[in-house]
PDB file of N, CA and C in Angstrom:
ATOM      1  N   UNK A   1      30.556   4.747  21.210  1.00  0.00           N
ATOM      2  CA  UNK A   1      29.751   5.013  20.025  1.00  0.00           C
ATOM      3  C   UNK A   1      30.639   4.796  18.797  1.00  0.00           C
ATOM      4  N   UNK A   2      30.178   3.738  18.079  1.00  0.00           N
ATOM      5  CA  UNK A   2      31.038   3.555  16.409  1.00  0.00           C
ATOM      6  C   UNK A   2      30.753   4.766  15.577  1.00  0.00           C
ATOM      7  N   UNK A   3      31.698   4.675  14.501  1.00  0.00           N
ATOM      8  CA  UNK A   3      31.676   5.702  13.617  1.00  0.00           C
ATOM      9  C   UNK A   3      30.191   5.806  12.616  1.00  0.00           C
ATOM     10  N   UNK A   4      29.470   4.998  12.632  1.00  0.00           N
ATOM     11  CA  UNK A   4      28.526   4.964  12.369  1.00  0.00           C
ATOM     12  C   UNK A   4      27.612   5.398  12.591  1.00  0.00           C
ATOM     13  N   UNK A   5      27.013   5.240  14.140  1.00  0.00           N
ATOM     14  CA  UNK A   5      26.128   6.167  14.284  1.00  0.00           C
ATOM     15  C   UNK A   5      26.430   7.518  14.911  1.00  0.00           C
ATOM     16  N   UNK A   6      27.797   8.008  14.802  1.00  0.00           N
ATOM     17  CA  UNK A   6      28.490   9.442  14.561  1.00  0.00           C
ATOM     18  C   UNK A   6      27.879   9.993  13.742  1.00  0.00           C
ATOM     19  N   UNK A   7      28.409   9.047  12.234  1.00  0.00           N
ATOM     20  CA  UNK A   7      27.795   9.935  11.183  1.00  0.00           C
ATOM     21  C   UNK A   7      26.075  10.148  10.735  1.00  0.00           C
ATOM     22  N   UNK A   8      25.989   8.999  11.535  1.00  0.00           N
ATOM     23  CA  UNK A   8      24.227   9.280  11.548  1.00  0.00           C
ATOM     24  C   UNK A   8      23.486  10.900  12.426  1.00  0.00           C
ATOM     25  N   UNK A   9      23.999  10.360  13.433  1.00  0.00           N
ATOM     26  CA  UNK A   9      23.607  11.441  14.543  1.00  0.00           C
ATOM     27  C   UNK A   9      24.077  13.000  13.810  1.00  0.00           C
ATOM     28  N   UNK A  10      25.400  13.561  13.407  1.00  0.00           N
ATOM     29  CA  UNK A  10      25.715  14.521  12.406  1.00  0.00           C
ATOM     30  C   UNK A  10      24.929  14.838  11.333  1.00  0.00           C
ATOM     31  N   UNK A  11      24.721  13.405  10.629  1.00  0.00           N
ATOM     32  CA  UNK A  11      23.656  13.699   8.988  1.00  0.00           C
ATOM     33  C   UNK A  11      22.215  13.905  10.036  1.00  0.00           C
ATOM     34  N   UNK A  12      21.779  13.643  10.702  1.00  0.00           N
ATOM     35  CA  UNK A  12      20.696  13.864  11.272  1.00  0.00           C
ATOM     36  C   UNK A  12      20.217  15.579  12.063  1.00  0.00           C
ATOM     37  N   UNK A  13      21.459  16.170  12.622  1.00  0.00           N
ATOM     38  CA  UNK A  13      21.811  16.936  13.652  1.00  0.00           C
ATOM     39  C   UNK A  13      21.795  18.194  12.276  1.00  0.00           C
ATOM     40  N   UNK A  14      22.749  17.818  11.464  1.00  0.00           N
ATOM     41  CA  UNK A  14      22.780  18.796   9.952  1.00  0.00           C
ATOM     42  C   UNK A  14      21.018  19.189   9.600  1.00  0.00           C
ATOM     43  N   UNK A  15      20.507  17.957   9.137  1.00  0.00           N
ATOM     44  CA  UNK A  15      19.337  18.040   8.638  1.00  0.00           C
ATOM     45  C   UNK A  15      18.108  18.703   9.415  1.00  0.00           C
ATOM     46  N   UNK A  16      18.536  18.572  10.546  1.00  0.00           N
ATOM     47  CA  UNK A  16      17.417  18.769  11.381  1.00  0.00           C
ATOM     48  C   UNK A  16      17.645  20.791  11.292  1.00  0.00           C
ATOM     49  N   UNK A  17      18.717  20.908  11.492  1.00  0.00           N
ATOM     50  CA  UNK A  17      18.799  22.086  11.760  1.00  0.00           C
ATOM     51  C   UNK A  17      18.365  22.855  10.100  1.00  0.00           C
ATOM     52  N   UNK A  18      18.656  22.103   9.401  1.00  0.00           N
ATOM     53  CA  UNK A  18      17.760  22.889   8.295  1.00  0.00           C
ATOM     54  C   UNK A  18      16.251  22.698   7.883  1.00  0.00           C
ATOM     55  N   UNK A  19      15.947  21.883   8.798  1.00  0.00           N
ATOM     56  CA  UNK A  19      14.471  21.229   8.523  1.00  0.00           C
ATOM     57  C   UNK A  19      14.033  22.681   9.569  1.00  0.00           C
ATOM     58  N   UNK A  20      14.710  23.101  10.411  1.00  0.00           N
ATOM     59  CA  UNK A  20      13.996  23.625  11.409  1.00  0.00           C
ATOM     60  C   UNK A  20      13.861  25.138  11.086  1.00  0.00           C
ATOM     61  N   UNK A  21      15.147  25.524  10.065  1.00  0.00           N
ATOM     62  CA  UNK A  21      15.196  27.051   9.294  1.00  0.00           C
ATOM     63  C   UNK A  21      14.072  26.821   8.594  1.00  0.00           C
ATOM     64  N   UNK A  22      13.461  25.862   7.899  1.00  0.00           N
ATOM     65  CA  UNK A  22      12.819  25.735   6.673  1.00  0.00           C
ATOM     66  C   UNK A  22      11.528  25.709   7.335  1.00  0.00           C
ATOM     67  N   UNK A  23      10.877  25.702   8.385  1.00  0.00           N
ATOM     68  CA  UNK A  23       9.955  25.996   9.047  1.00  0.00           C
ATOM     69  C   UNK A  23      10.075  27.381   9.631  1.00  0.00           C
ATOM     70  N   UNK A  24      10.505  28.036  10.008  1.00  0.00           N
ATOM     71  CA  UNK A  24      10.703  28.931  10.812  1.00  0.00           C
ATOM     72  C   UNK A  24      10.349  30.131   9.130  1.00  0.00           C
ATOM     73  N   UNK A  25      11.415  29.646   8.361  1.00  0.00           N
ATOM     74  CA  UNK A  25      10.969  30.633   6.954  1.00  0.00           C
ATOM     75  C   UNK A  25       9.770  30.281   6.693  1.00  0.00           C
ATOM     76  N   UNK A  26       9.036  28.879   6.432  1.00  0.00           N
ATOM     77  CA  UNK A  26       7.427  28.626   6.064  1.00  0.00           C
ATOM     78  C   UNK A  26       6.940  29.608   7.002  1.00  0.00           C
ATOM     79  N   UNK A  27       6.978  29.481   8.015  1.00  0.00           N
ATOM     80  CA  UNK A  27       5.861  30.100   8.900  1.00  0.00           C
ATOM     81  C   UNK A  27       5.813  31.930   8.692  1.00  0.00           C
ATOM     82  N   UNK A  28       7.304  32.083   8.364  1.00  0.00           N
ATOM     83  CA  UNK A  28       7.054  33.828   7.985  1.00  0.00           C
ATOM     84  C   UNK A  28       6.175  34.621   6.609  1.00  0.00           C
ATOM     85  N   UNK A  29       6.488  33.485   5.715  1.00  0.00           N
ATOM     86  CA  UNK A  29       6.219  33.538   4.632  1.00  0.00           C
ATOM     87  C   UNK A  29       4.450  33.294   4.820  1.00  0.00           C
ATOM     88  N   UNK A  30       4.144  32.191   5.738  1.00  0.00           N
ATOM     89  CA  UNK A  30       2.529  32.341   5.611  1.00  0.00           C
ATOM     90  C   UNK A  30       2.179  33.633   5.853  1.00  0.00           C
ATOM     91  N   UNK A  31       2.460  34.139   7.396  1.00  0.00           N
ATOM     92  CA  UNK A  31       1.929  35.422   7.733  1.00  0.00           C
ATOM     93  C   UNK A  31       2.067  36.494   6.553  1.00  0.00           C
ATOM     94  N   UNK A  32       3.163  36.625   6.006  1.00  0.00           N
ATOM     95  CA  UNK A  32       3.156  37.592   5.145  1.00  0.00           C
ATOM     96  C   UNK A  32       2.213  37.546   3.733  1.00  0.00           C
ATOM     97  N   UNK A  33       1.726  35.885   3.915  1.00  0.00           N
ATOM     98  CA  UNK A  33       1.148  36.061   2.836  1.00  0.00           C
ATOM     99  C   UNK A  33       1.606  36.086   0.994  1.00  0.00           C
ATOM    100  N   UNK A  34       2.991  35.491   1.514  1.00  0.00           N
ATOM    101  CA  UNK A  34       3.876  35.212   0.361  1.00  0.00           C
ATOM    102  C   UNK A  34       3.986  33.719  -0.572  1.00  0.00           C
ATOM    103  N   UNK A  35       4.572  33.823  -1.257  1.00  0.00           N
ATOM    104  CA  UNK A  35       4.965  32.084  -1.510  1.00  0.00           C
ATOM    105  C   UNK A  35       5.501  31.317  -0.715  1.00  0.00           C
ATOM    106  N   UNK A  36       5.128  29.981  -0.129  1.00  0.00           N
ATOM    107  CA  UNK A  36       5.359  29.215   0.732  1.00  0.00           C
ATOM    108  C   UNK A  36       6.424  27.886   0.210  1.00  0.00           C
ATOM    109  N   UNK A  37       6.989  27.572   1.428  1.00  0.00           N
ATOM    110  CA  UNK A  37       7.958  25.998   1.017  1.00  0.00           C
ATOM    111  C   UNK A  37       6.704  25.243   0.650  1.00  0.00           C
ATOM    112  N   UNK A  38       6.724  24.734  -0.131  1.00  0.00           N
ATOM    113  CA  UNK A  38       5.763  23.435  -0.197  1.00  0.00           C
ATOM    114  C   UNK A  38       5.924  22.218   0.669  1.00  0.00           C
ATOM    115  N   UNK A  39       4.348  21.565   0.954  1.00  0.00           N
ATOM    116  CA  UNK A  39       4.327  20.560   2.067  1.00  0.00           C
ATOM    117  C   UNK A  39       5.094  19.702   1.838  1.00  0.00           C
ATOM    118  N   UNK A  40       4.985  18.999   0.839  1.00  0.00           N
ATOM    119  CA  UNK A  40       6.027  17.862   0.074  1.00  0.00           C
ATOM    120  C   UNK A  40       7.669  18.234   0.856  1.00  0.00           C
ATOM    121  N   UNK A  41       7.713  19.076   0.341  1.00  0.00           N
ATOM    122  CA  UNK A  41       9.570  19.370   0.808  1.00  0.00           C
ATOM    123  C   UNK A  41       9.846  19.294   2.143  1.00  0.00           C
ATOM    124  N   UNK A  42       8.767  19.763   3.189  1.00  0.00           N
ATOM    125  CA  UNK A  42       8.642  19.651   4.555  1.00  0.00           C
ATOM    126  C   UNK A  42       9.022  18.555   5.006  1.00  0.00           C
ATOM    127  N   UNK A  43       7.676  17.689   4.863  1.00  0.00           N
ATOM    128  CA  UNK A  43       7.849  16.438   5.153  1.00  0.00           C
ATOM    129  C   UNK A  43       8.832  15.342   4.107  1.00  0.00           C
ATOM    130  N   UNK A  44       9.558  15.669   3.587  1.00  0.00           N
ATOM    131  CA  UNK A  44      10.523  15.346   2.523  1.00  0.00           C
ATOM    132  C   UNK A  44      11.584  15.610   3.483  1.00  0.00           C
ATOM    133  N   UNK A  45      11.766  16.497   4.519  1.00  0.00           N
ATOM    134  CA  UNK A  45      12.899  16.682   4.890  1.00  0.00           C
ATOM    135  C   UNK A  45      12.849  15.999   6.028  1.00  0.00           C
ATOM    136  N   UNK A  46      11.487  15.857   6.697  1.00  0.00           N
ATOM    137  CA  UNK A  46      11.660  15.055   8.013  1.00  0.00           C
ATOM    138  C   UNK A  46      12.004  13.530   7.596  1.00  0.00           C
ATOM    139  N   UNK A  47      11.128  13.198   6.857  1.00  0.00           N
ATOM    140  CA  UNK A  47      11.626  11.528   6.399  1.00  0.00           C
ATOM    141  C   UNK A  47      13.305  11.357   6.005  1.00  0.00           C
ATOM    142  N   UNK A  48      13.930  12.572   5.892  1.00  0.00           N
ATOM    143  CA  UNK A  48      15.556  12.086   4.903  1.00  0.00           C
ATOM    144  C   UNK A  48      15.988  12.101   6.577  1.00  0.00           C
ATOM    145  N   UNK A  49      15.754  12.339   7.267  1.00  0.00           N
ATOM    146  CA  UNK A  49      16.430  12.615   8.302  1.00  0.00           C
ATOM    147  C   UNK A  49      16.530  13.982   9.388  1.00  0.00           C
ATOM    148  N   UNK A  50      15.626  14.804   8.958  1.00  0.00           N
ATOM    149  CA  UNK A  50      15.823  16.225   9.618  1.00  0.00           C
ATOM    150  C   UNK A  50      14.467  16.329  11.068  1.00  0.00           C
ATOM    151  N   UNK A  51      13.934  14.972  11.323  1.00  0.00           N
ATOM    152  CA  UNK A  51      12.798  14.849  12.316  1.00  0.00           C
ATOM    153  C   UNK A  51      12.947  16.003  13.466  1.00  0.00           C
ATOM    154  N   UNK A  52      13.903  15.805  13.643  1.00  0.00           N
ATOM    155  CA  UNK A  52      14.140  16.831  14.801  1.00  0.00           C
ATOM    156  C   UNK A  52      13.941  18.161  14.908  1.00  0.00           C
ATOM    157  N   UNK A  53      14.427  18.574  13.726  1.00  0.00           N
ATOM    158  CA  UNK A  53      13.914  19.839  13.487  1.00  0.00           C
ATOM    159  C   UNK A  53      12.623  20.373  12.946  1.00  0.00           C
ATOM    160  N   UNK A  54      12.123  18.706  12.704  1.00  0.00           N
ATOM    161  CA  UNK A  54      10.494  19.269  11.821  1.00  0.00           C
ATOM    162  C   UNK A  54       9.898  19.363  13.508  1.00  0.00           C
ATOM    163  N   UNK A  55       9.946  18.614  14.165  1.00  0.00           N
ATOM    164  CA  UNK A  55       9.572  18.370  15.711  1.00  0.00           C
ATOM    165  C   UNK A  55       9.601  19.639  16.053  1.00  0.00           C
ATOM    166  N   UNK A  56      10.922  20.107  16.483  1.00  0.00           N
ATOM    167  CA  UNK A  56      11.154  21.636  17.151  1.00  0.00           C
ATOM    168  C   UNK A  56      10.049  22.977  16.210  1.00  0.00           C
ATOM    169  N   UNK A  57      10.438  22.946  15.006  1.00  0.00           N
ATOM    170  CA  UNK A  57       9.749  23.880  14.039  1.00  0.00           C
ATOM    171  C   UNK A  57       8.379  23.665  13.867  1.00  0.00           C
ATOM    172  N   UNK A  58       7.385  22.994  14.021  1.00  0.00           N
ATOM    173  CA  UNK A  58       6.425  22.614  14.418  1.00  0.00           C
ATOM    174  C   UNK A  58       5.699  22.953  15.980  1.00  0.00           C
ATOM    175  N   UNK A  59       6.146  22.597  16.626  1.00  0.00           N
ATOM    176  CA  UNK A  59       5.917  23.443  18.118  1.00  0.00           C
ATOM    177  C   UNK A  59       6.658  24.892  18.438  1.00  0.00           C
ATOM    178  N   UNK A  60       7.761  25.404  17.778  1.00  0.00           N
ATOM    179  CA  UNK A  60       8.619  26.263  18.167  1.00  0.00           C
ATOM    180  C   UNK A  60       8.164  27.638  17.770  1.00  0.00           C
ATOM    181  N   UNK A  61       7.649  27.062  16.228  1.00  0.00           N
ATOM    182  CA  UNK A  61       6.764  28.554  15.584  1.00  0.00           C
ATOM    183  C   UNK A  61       5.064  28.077  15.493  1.00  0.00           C
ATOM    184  N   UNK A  62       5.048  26.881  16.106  1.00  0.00           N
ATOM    185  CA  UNK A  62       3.058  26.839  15.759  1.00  0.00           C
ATOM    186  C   UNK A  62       3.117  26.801  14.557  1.00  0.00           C
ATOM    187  N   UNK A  63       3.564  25.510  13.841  1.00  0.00           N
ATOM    188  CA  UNK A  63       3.069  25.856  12.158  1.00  0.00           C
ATOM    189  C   UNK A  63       2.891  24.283  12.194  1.00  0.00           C
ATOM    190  N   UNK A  64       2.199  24.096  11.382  1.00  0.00           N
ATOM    191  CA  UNK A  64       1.421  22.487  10.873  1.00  0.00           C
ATOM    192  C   UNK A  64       0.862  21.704  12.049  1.00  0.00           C
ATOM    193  N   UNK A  65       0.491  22.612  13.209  1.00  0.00           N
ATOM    194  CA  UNK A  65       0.250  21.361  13.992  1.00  0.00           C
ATOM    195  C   UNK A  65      -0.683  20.502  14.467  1.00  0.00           C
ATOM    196  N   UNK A  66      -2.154  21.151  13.172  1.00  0.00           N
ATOM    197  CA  UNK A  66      -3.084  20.923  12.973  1.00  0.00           C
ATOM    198  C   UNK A  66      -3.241  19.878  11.870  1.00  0.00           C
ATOM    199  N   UNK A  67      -2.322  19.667  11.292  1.00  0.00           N
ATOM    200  CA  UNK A  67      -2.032  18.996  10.305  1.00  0.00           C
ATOM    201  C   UNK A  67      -1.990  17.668  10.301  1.00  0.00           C
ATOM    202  N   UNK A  68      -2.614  16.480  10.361  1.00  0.00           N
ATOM    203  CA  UNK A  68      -2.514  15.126  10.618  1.00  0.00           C
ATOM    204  C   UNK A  68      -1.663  14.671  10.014  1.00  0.00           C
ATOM    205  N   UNK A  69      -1.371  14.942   8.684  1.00  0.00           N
ATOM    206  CA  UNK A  69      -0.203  14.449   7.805  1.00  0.00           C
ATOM    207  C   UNK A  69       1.411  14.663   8.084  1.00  0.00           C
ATOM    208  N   UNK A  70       1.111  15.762   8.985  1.00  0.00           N
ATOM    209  CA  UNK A  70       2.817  16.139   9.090  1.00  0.00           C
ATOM    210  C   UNK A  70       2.862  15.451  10.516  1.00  0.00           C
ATOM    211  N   UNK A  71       2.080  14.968  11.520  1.00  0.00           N
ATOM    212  CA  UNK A  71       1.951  14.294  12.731  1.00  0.00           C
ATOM    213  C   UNK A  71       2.585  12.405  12.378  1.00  0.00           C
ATOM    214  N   UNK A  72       1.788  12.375  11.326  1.00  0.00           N
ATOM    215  CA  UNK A  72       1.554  10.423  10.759  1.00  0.00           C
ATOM    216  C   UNK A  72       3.385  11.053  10.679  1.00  0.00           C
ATOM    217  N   UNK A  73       3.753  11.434   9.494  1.00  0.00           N
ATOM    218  CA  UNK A  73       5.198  11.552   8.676  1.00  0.00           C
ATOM    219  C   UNK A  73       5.453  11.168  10.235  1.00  0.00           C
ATOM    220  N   UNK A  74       5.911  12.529  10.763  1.00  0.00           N
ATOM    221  CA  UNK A  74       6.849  12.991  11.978  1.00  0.00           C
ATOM    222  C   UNK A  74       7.200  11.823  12.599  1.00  0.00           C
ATOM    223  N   UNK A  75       5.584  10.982  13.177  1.00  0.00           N
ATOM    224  CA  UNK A  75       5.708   9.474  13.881  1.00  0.00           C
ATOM    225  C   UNK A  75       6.292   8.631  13.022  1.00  0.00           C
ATOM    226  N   UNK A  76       6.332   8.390  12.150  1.00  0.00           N
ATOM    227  CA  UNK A  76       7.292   7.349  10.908  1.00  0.00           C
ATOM    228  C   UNK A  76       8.297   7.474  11.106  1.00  0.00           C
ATOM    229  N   UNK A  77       8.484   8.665  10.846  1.00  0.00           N
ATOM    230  CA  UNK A  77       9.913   9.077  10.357  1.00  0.00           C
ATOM    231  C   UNK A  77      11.026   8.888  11.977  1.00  0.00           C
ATOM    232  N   UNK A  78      10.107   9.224  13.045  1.00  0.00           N
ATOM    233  CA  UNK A  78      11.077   9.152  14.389  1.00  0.00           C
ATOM    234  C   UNK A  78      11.108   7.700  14.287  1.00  0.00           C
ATOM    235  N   UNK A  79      10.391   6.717  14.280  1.00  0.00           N
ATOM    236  CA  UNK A  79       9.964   5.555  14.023  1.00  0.00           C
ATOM    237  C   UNK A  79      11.750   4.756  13.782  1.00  0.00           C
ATOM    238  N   UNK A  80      11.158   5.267  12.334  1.00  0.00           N
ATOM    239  CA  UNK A  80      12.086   4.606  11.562  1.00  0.00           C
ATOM    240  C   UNK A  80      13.993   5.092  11.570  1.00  0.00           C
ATOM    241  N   UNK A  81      14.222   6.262  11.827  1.00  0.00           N
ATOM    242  CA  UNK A  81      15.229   6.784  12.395  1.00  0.00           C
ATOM    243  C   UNK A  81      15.664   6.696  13.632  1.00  0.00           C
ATOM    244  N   UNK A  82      14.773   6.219  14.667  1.00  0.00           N
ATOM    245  CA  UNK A  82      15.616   5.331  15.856  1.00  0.00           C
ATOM    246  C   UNK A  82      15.727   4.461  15.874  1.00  0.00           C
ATOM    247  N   UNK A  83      15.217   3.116  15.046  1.00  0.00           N
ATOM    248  CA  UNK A  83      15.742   1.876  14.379  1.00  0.00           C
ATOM    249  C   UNK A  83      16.699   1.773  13.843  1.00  0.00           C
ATOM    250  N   UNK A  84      16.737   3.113  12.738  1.00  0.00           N
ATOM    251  CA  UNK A  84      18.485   3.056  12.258  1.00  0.00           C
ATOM    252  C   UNK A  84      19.342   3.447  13.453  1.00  0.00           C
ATOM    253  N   UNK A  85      19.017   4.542  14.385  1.00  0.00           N
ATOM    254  CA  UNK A  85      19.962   4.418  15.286  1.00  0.00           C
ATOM    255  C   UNK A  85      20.739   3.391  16.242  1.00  0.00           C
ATOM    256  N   UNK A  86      19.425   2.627  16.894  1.00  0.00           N
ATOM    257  CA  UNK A  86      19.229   1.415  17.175  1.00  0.00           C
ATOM    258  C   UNK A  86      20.207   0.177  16.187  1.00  0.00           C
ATOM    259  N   UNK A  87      20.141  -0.146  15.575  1.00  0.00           N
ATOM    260  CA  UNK A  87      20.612  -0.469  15.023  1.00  0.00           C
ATOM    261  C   UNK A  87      21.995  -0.570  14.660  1.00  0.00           C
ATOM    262  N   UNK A  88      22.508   0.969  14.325  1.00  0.00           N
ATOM    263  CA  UNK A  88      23.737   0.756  14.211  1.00  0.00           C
ATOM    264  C   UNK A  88      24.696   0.884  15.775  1.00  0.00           C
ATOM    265  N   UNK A  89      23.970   1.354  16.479  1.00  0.00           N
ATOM    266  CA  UNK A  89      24.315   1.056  17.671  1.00  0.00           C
ATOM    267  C   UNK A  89      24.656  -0.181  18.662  1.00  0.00           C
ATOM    268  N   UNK A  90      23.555  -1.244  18.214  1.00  0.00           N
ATOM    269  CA  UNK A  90      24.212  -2.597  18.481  1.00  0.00           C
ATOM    270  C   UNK A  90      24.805  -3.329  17.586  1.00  0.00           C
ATOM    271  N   UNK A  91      24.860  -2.854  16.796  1.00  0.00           N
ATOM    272  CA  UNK A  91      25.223  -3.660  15.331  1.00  0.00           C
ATOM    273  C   UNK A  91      24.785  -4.834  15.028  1.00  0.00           C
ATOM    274  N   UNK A  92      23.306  -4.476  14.578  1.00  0.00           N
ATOM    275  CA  UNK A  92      22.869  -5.784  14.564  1.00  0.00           C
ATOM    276  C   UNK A  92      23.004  -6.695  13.240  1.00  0.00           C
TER     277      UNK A  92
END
């Protein structure tokens, strides 16, 4: 594995794990009935790179998964982030 998609897999592995706090807090904050992360930032975080954790946080706490929009993103975004993996992996 090149240093490349090291640092991918890391910037990805980082992101995800905060994509996945940032669900886990949305979802407390609904029940309570408080101010919420906004959708934008959600799926803002799965597209930069945090898919993984929108994936896990999404099934893990049951939050958006009714949601067609955060389904379309999610599929893009894995989409397009195993192409970059892909990618720098063969070096194409």
């Amino acid at each position: 594995m090149n240093n490349i998609t090291k640092l991918i897999l890391i910037y990805m592995g980082v992101l995800g794990f905060i994509t996945f706090i940032m669900y886990g807090i949305d979802k407390a904050k609904a029940k309570a009935h408080k101010w919420r992360i906004p959708e934008r930032v959600l799926l803002g975080m799965c597209m930069i790179g945090g898919i993984i954790g929108g994936w896990l946080g999404m099934y893990v706490f049951r939050h958006k998964t009714k949601h067609l929009k955060f389904h379309v993103v999610q599929i893009l975004a894995s989409i397009l982030w195993g192409i970059c993996i892909v990618v720098s992996v063969t070096k194409l």
